[in-house]
N, C-alpha and C. Protein backbone atom coordinates (compact mmCIF):
# COMPACT_ATOMS: atom_id res chain seq x y z
N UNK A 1 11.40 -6.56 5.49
CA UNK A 1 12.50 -6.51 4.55
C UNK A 1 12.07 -6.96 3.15
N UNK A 2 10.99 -7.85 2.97
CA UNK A 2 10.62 -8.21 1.80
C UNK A 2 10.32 -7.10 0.87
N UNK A 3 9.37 -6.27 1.99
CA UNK A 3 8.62 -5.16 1.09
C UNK A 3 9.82 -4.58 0.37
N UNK A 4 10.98 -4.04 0.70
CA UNK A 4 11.68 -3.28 0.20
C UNK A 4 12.61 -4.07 -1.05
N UNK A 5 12.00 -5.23 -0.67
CA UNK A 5 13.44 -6.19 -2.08
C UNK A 5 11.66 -6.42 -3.51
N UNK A 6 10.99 -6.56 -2.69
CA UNK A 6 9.98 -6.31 -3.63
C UNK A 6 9.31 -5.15 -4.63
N UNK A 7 10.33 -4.26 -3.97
CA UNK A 7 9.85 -2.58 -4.66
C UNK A 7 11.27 -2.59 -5.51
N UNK A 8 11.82 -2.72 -4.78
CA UNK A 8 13.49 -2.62 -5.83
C UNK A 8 12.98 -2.87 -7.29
N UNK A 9 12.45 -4.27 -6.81
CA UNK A 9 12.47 -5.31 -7.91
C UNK A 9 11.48 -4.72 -8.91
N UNK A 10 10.53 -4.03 -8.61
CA UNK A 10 9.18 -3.49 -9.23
C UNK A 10 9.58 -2.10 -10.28
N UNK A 11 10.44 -1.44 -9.32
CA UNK A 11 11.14 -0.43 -9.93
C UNK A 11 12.08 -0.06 -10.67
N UNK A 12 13.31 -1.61 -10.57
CA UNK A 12 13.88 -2.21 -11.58
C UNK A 12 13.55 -1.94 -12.99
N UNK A 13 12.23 -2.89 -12.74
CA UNK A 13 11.76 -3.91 -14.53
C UNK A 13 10.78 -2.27 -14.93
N UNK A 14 10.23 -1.32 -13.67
CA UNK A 14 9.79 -0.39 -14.40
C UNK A 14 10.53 0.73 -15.36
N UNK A 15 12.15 0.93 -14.17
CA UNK A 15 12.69 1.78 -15.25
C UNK A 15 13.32 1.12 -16.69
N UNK A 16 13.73 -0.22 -16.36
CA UNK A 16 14.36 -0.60 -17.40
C UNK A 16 13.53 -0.66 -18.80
N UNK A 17 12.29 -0.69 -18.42
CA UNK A 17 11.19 -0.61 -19.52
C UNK A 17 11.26 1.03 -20.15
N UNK A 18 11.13 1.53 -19.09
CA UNK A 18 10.61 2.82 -19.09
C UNK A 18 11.93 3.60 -20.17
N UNK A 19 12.95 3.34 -19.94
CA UNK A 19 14.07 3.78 -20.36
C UNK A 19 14.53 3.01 -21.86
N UNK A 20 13.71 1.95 -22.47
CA UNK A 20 14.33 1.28 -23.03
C UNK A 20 13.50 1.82 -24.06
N UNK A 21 12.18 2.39 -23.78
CA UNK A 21 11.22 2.38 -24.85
C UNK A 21 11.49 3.87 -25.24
N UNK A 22 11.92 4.75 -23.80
CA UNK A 22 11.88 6.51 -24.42
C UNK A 22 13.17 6.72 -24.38
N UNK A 23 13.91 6.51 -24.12
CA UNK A 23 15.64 7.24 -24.57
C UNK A 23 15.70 6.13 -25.79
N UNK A 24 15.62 4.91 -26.06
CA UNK A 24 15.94 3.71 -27.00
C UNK A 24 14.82 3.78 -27.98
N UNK A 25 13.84 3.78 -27.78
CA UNK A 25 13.55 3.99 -28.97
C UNK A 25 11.86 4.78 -29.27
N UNK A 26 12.44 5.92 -28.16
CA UNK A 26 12.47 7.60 -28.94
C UNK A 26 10.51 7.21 -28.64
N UNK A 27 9.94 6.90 -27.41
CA UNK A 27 8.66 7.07 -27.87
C UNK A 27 8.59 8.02 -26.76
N UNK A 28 7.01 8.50 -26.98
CA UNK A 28 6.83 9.71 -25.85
C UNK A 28 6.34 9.02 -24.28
N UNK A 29 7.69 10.03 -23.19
CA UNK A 29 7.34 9.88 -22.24
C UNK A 29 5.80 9.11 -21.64
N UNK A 30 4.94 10.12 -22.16
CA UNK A 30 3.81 9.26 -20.95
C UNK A 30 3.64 8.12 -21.47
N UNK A 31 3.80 7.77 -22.47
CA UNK A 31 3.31 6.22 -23.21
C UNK A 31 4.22 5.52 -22.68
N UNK A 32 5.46 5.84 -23.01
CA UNK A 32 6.57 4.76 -22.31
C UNK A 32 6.42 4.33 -20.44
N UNK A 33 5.94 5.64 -19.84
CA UNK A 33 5.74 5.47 -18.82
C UNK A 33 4.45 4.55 -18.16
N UNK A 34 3.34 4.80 -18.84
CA UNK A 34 2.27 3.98 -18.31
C UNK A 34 2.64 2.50 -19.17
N UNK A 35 3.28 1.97 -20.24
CA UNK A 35 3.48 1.05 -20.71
C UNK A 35 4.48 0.23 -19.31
N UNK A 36 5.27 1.33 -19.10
CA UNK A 36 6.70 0.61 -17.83
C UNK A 36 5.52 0.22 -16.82
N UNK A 37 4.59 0.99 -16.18
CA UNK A 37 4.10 0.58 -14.99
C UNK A 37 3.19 -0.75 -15.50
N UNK A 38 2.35 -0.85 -16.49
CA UNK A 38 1.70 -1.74 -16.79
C UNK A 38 2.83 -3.22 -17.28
N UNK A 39 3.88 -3.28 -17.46
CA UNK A 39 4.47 -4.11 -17.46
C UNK A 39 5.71 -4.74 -16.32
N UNK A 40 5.71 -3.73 -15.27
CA UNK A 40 5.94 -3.77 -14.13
C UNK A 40 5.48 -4.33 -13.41
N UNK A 41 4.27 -4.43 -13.74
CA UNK A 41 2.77 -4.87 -12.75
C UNK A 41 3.05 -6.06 -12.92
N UNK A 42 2.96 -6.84 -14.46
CA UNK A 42 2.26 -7.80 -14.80
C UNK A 42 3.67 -8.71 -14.26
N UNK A 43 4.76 -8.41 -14.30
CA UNK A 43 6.14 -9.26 -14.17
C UNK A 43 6.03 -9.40 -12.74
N UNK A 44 5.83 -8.20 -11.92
CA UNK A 44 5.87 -8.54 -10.75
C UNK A 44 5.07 -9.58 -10.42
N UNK A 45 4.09 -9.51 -10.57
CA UNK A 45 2.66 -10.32 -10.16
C UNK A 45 2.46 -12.03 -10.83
N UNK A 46 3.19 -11.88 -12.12
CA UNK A 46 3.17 -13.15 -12.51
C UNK A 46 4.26 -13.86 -11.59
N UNK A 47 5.68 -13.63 -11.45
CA UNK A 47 6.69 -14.08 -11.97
C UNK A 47 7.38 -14.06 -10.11
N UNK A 48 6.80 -12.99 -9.71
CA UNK A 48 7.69 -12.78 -7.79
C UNK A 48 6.12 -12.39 -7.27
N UNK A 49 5.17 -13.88 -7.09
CA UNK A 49 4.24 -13.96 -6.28
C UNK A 49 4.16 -14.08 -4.93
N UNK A 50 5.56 -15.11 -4.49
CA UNK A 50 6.01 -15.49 -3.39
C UNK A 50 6.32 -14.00 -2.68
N UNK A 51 7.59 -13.53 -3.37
CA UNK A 51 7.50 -12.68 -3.23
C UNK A 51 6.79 -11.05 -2.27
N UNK A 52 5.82 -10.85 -2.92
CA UNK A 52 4.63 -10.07 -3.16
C UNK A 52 3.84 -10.46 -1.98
N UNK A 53 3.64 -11.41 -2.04
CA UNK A 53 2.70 -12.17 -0.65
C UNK A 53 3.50 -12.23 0.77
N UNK A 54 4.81 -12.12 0.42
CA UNK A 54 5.81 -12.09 1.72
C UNK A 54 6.07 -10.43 2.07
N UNK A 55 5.96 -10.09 0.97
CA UNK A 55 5.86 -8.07 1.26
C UNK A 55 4.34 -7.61 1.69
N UNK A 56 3.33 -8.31 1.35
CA UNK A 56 2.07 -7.96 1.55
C UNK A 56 1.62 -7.97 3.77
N UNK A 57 2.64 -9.24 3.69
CA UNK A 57 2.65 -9.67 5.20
C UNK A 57 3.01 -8.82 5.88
N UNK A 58 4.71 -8.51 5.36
CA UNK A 58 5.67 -7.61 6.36
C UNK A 58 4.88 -5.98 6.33
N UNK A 59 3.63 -5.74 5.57
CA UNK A 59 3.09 -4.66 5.64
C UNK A 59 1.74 -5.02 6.63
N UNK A 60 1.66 -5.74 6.67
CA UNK A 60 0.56 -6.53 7.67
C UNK A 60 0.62 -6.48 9.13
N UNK A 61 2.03 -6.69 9.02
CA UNK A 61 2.90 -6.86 10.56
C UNK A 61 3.20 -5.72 11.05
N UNK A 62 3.12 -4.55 10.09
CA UNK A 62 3.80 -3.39 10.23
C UNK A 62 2.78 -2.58 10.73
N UNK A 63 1.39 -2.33 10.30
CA UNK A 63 0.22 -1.83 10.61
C UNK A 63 -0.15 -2.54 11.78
N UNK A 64 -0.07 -3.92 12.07
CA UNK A 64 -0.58 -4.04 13.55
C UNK A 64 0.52 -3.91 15.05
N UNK A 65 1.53 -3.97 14.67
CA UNK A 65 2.35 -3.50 15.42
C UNK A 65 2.14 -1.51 16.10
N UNK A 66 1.78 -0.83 15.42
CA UNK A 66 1.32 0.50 15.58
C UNK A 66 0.62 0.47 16.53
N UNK A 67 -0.86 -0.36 16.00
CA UNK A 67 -1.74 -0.57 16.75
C UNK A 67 -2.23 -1.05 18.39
N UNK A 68 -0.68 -2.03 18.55
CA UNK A 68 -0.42 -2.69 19.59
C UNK A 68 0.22 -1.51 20.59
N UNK A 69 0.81 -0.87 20.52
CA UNK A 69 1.92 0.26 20.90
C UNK A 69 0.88 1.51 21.70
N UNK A 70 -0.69 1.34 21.15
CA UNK A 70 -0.78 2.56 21.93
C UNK A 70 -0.76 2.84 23.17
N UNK A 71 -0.77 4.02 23.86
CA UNK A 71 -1.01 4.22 25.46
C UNK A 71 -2.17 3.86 25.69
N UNK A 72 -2.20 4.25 27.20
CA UNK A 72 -3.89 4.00 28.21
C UNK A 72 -4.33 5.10 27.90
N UNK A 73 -3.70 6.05 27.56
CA UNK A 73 -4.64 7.26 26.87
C UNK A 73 -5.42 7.34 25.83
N UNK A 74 -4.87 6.73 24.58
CA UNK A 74 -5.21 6.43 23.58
C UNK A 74 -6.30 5.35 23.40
N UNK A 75 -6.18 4.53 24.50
CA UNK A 75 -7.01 3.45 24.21
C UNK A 75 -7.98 4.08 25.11
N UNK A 76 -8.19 4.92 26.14
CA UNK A 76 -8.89 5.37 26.65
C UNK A 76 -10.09 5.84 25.99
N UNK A 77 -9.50 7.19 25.06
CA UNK A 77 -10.00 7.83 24.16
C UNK A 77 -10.68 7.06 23.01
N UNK A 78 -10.19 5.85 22.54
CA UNK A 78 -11.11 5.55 21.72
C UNK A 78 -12.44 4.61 22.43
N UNK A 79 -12.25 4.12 23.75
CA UNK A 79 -13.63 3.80 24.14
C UNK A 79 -14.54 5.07 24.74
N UNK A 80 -14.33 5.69 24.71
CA UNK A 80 -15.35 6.82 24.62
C UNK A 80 -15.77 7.47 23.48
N UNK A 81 -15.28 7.48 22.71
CA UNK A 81 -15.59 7.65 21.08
C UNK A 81 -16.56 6.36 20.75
N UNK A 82 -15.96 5.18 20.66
CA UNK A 82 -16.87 3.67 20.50
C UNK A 82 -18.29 3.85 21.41
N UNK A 83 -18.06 4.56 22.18
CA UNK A 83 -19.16 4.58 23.52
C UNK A 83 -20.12 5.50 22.99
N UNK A 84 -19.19 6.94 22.03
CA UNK A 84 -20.51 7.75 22.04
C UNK A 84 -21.33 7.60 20.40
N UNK A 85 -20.41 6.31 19.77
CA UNK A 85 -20.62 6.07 18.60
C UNK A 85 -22.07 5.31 18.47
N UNK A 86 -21.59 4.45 19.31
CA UNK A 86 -22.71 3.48 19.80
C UNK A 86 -23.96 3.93 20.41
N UNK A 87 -24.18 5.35 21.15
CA UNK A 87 -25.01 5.46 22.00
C UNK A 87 -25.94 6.34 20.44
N UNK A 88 -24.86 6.55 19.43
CA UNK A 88 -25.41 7.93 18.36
C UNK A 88 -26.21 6.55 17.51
N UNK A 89 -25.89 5.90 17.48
CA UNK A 89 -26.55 4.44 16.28
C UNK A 89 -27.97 4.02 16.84
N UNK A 90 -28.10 3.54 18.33
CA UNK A 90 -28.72 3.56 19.33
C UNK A 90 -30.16 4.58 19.07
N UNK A 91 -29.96 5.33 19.51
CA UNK A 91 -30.70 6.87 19.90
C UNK A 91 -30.79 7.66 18.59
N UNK A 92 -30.03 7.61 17.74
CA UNK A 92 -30.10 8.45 16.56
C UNK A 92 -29.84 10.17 16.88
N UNK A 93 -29.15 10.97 16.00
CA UNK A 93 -28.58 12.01 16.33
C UNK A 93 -29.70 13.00 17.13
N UNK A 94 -29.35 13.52 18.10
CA UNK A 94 -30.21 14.60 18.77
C UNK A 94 -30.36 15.67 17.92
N UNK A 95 -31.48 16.29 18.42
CA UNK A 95 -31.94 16.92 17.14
C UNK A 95 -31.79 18.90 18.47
N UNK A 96 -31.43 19.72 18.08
CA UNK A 96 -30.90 20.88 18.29
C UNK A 96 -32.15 21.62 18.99
């Protein structure tokens, strides 16, 4: 849940930038735009560290949870892959 109060928040301070500099005061799109992300960045990162580090997790948690979930098939399949990975490092590729 962090991740998503952490993007809000990112996307917030980007449009409000983004919008303040090219409808307000009239500069061109891409400038206003890479100016919004580059000051997006820096607010996020200074200012909602806690933050950021609590969204960095819940993406942490999220990728190993996947991982945990697979079948006996799947895990099957990758020790025979590891097996023939290992035997190719080993032996070095056969030659035709």
């Amino acid at each position: 849940m962090q991740f998503v109060k952490y993007t809000v928040i990112r996307l917030g301070i980007f449009l409000a930038v983004f919008a303040g500099l090219w409808m307000g005061l009239k500069w061109p799109i891409f400038v206003s735009g890479i100016i919004g992300l580059i000051v997006a960045f820096a607010v996020a990162y200074l200012f909602f560290n806690k933050l950021r580090l609590q969204a960095n997790e819940d993406v942490r948690k999220a990728f190993n949870n996947t991982s945990a979930n697979k079948t006996k098939m799947q895990l099957a399949d990758e020790a025979v892959e590891d097996e023939f990975d290992e035997s190719q490092r080993k032996h070095g590729p056969q030659a035709n």
